[in-house]
PDB file of N, CA and C in Angstrom:
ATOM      1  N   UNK A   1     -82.795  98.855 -57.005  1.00  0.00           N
ATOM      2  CA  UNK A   1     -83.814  98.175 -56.219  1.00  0.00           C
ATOM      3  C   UNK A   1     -83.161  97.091 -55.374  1.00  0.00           C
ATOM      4  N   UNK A   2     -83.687  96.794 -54.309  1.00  0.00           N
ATOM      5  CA  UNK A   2     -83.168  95.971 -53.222  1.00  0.00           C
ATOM      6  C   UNK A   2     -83.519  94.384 -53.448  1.00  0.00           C
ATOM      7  N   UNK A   3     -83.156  93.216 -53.292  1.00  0.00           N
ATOM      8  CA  UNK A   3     -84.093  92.248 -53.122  1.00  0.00           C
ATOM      9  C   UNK A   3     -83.736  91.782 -52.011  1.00  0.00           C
ATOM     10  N   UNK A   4     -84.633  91.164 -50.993  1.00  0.00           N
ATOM     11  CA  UNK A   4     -84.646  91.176 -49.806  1.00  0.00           C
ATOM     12  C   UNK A   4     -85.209  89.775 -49.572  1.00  0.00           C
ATOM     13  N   UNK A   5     -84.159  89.298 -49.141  1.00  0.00           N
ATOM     14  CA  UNK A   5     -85.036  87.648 -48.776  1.00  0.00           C
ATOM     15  C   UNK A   5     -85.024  87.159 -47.153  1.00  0.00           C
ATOM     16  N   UNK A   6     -86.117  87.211 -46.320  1.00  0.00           N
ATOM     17  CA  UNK A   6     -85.741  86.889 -44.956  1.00  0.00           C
ATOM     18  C   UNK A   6     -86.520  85.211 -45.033  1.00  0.00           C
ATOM     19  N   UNK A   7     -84.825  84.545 -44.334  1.00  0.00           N
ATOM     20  CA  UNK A   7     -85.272  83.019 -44.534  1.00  0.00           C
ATOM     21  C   UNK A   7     -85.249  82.788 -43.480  1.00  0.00           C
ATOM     22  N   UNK A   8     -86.412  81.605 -43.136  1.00  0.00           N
ATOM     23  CA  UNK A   8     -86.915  81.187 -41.865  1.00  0.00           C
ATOM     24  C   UNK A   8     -88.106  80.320 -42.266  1.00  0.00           C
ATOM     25  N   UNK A   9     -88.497  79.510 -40.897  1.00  0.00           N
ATOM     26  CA  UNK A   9     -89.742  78.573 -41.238  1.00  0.00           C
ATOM     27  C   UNK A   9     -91.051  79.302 -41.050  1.00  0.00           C
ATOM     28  N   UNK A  10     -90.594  80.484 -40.471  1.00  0.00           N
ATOM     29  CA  UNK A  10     -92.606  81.734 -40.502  1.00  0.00           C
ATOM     30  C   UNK A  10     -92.195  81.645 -38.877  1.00  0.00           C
ATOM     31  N   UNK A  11     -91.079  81.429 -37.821  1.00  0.00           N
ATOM     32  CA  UNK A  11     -91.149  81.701 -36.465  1.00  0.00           C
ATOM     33  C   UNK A  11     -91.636  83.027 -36.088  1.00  0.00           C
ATOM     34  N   UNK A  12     -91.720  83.576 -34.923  1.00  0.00           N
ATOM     35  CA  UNK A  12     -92.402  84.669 -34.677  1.00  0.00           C
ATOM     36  C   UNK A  12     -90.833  85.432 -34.814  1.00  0.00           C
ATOM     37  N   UNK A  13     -89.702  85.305 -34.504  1.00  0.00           N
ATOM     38  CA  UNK A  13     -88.575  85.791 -35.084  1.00  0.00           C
ATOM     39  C   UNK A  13     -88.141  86.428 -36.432  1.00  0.00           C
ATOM     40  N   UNK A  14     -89.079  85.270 -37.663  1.00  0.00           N
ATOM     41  CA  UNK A  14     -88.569  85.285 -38.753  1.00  0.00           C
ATOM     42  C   UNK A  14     -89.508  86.782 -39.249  1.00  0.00           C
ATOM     43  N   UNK A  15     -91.188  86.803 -39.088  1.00  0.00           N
ATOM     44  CA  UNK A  15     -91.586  87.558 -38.780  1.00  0.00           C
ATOM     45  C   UNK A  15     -90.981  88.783 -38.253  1.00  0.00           C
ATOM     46  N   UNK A  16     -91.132  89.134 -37.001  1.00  0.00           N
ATOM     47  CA  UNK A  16     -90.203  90.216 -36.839  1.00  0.00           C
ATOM     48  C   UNK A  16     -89.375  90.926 -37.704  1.00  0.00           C
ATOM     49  N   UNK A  17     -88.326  89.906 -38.460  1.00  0.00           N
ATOM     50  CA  UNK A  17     -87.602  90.696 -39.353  1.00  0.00           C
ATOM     51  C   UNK A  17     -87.960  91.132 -40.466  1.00  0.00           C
ATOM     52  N   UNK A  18     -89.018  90.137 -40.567  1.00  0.00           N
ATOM     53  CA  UNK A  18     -89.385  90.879 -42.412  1.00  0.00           C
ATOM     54  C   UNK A  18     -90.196  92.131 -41.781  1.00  0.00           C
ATOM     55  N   UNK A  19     -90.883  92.338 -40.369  1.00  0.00           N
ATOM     56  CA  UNK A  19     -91.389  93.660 -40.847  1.00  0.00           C
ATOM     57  C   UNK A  19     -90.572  94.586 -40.283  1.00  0.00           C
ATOM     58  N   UNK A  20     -89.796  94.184 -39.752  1.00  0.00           N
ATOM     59  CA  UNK A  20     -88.362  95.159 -39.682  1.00  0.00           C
ATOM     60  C   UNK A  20     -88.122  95.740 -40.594  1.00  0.00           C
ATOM     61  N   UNK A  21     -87.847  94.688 -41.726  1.00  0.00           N
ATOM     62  CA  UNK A  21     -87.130  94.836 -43.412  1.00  0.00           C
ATOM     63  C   UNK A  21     -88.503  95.959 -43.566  1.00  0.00           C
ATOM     64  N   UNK A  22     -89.511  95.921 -43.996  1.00  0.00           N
ATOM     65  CA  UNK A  22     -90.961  96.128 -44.130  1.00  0.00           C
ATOM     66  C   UNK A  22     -90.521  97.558 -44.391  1.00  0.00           C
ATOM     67  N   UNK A  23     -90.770  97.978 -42.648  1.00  0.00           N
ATOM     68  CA  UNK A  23     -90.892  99.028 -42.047  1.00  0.00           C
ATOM     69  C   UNK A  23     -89.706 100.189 -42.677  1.00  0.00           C
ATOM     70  N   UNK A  24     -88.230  99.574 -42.585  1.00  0.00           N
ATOM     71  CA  UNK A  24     -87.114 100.254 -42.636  1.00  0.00           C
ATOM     72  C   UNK A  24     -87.221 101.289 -44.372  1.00  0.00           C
ATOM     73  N   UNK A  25     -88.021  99.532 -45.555  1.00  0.00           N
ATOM     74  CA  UNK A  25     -88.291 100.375 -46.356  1.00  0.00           C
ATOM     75  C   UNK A  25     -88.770 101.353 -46.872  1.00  0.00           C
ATOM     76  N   UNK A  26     -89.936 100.863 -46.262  1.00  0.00           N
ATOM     77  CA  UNK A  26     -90.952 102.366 -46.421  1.00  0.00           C
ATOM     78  C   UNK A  26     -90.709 103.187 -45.586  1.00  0.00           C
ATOM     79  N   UNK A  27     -90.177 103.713 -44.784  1.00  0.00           N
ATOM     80  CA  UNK A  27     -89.301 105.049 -44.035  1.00  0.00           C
ATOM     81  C   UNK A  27     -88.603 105.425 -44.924  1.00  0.00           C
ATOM     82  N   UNK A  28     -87.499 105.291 -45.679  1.00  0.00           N
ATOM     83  CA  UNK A  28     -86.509 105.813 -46.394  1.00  0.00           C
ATOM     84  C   UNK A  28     -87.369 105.365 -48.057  1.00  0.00           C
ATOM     85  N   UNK A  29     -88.461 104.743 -48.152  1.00  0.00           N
ATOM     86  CA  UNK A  29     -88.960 105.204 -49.970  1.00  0.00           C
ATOM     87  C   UNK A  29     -87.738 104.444 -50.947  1.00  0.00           C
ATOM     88  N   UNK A  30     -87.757 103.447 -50.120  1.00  0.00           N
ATOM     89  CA  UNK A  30     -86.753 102.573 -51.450  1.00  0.00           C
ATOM     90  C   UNK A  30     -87.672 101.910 -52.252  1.00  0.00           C
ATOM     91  N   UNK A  31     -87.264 101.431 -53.495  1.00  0.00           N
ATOM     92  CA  UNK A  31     -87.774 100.339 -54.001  1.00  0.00           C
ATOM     93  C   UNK A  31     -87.132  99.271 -53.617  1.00  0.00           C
ATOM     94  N   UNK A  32     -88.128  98.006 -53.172  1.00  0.00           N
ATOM     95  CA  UNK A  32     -87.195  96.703 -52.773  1.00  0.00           C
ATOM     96  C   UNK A  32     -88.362  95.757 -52.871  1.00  0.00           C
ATOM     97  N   UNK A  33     -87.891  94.906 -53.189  1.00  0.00           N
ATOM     98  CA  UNK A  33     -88.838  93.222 -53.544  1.00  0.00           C
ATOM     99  C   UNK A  33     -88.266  93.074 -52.522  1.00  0.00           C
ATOM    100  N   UNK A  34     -89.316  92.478 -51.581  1.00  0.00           N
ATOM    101  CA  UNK A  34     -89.083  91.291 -49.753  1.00  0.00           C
ATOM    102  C   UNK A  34     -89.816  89.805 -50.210  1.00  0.00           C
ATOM    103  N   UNK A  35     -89.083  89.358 -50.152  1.00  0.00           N
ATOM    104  CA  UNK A  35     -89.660  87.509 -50.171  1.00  0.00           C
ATOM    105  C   UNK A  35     -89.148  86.887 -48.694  1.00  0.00           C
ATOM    106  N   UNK A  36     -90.128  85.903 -48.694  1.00  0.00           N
ATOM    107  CA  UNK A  36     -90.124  85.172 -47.559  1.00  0.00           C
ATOM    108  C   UNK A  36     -89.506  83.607 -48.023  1.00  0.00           C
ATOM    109  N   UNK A  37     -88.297  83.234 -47.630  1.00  0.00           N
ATOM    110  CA  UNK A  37     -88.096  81.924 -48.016  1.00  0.00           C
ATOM    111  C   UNK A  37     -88.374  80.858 -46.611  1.00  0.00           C
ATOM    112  N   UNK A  38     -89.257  80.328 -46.930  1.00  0.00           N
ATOM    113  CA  UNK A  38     -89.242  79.083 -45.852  1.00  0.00           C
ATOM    114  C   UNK A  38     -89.364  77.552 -45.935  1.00  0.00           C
ATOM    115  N   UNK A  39     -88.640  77.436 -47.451  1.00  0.00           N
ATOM    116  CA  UNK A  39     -88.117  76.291 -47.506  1.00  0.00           C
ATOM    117  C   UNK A  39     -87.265  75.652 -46.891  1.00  0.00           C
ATOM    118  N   UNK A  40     -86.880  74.846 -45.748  1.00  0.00           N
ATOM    119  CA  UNK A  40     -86.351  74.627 -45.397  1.00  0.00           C
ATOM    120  C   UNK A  40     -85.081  73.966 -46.350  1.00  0.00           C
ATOM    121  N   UNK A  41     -85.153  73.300 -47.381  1.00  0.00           N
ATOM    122  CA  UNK A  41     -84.541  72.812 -48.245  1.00  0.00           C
ATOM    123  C   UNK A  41     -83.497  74.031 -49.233  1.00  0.00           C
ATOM    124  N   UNK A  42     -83.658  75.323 -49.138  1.00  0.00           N
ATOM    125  CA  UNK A  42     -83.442  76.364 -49.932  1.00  0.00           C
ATOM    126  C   UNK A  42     -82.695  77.121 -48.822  1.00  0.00           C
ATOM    127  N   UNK A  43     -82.398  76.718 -47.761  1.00  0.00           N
ATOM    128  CA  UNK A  43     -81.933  77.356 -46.555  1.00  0.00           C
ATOM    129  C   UNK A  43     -80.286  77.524 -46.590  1.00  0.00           C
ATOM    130  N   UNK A  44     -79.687  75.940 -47.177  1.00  0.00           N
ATOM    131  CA  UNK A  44     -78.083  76.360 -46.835  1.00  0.00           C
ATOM    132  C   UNK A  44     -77.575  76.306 -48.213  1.00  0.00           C
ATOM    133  N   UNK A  45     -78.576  76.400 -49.360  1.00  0.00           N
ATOM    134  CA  UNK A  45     -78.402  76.820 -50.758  1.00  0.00           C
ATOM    135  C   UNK A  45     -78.291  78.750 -50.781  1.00  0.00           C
ATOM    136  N   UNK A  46     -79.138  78.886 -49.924  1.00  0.00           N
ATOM    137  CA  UNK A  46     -78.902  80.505 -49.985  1.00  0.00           C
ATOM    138  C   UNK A  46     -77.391  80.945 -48.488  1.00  0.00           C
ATOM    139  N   UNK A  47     -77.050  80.242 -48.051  1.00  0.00           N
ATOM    140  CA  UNK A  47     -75.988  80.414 -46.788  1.00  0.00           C
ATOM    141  C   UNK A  47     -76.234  80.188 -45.784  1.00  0.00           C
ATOM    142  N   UNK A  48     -77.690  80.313 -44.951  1.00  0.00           N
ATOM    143  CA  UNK A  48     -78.332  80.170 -44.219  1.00  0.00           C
ATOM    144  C   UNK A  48     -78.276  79.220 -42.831  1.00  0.00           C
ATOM    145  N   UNK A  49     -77.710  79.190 -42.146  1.00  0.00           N
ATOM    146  CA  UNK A  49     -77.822  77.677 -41.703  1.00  0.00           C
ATOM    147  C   UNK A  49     -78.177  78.259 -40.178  1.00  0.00           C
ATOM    148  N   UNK A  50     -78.179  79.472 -39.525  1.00  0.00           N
ATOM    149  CA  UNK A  50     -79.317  80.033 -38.907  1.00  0.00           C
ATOM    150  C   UNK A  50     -79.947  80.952 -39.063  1.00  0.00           C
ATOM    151  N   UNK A  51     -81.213  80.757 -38.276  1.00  0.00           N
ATOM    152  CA  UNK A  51     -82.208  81.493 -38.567  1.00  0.00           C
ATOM    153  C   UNK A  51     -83.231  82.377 -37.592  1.00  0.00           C
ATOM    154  N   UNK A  52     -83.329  83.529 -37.629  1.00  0.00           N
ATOM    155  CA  UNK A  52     -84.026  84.129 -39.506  1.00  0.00           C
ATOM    156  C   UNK A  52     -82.697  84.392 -39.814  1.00  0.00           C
ATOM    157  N   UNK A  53     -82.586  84.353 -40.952  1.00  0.00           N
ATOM    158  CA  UNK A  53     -81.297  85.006 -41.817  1.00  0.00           C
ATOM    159  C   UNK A  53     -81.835  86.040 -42.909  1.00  0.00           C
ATOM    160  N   UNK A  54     -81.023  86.679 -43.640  1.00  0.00           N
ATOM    161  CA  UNK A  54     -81.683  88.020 -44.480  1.00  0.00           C
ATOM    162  C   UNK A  54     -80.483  87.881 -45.581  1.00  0.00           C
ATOM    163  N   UNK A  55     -80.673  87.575 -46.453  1.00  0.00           N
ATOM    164  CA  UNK A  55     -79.918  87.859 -47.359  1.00  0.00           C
ATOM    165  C   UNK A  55     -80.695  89.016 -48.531  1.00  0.00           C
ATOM    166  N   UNK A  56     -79.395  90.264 -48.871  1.00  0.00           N
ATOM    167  CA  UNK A  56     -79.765  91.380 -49.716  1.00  0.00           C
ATOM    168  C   UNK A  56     -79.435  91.020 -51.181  1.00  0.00           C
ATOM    169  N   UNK A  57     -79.557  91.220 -51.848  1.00  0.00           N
ATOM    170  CA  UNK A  57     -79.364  91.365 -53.384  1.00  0.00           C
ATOM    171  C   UNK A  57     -78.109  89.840 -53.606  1.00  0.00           C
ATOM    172  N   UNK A  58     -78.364  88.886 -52.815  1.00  0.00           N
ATOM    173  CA  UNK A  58     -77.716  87.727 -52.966  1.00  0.00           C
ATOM    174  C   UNK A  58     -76.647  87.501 -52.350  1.00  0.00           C
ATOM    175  N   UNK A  59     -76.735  88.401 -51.399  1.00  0.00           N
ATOM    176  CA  UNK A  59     -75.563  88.177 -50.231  1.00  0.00           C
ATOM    177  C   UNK A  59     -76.376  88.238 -49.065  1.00  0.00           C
ATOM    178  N   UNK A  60     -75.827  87.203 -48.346  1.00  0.00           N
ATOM    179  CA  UNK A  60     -75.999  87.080 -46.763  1.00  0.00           C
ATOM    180  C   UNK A  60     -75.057  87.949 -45.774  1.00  0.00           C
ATOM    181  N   UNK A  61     -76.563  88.742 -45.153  1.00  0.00           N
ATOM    182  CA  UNK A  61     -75.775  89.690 -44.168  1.00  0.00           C
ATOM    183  C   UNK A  61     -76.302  89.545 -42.773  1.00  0.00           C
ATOM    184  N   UNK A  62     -77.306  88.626 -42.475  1.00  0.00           N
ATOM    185  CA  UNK A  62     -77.710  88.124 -41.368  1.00  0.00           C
ATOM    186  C   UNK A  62     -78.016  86.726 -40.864  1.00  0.00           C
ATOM    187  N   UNK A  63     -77.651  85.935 -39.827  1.00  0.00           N
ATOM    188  CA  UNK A  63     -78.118  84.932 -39.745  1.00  0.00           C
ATOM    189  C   UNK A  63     -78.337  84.296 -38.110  1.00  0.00           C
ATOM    190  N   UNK A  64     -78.954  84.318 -37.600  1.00  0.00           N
ATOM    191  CA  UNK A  64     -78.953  83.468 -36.238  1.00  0.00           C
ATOM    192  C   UNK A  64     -79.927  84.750 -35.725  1.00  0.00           C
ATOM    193  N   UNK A  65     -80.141  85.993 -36.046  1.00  0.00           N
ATOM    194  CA  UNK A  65     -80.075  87.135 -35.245  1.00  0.00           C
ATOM    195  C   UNK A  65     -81.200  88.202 -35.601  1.00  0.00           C
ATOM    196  N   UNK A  66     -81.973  88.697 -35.213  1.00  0.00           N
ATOM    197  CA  UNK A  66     -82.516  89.625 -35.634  1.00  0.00           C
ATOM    198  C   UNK A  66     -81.765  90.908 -35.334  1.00  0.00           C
ATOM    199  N   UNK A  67     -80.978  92.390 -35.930  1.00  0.00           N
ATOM    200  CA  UNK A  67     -80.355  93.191 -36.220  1.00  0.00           C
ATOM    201  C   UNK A  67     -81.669  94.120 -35.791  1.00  0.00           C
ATOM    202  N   UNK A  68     -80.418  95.299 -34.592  1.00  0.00           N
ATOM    203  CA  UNK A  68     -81.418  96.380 -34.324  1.00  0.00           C
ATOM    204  C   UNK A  68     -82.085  97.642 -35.898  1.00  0.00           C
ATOM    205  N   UNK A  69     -82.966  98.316 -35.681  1.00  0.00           N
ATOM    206  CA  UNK A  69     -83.314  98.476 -36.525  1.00  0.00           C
ATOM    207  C   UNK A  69     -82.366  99.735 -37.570  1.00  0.00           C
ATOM    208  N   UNK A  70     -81.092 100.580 -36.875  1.00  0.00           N
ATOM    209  CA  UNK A  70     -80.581 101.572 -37.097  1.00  0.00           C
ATOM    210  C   UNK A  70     -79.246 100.658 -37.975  1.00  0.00           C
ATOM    211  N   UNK A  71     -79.071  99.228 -37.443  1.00  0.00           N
ATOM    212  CA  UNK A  71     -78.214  98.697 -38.230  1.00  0.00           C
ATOM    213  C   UNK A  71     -78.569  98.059 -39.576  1.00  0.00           C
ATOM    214  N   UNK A  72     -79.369  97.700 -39.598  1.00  0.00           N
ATOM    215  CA  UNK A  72     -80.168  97.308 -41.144  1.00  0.00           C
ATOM    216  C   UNK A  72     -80.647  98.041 -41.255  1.00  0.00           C
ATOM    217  N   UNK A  73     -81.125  99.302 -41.600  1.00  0.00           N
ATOM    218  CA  UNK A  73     -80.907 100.255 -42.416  1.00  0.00           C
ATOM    219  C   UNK A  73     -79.697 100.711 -42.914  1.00  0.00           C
ATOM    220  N   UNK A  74     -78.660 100.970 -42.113  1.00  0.00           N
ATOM    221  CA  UNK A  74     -76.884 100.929 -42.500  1.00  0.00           C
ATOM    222  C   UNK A  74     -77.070  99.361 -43.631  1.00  0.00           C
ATOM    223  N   UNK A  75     -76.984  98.325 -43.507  1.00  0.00           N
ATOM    224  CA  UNK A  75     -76.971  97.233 -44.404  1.00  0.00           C
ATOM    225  C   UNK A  75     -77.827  97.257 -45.310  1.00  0.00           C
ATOM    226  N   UNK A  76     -78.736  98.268 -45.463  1.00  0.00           N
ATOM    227  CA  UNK A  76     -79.510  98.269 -46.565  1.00  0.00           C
ATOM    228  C   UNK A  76     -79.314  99.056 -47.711  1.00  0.00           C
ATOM    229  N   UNK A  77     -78.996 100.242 -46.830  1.00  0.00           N
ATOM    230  CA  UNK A  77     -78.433 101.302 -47.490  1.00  0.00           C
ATOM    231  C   UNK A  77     -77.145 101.223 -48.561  1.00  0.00           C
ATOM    232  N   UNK A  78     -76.050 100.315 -47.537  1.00  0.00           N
ATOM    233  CA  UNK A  78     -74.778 100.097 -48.276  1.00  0.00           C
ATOM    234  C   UNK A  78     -75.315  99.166 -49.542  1.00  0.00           C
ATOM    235  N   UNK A  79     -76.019  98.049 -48.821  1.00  0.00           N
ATOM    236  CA  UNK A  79     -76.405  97.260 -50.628  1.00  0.00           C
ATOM    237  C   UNK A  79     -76.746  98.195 -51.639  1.00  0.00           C
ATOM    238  N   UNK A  80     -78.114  99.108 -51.457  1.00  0.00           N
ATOM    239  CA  UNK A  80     -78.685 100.239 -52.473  1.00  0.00           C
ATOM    240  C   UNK A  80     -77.286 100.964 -53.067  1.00  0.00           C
ATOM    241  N   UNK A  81     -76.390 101.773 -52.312  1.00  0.00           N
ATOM    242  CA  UNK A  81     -75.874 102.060 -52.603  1.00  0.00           C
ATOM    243  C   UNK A  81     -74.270 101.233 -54.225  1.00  0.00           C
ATOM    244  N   UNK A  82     -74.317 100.188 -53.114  1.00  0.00           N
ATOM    245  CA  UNK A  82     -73.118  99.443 -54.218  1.00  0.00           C
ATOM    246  C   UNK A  82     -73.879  98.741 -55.456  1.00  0.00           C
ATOM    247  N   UNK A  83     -75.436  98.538 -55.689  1.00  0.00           N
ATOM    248  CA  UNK A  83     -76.196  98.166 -56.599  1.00  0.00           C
ATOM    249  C   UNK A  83     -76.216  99.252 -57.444  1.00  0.00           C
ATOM    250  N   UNK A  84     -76.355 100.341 -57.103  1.00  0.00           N
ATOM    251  CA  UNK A  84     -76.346 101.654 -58.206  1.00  0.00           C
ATOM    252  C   UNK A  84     -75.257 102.106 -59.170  1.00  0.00           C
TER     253      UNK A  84
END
């Protein structure tokens, strides 16, 4: 299972990505927990220091950027994969 954290303050950016994340999952039928962190305080505790950022199963693999959608699926996939 995936855990999926897209951190941000709720911008229309940060948005975007979680239903990016959203979307990508339910196409490919993964199991994955998506949380929304928008603590600002919990931001450069998780790596974060731009935003939206996405960190997978406790690694940061995005930050400043929203990622087209064919590449996070590749980054999602590889996490699923090295979690198994």
């Amino acid at each position: 299972m995936l855990k999926i954290q897209v951190v941000g303050p709720g911008c229309s950016n940060c948005q975007r990505l979680e239903a990016l994340c959203r979307e990508v999952v339910e196409e490919e039928g993964w199991a994955a927990q998506i949380d929304k962190v928008t603590d600002v305080n919990q931001f450069a505790d998780l790596g974060i220091f731009m935003t939206p950022g996405l960190v997978v199963n406790n690694e940061v693999v995005s930050s400043g950027k929203i990622p087209v959608k064919a590449t996070l699926k590749n980054w999602l996939r590889d996490r699923l994969s090295a979690h198994n």
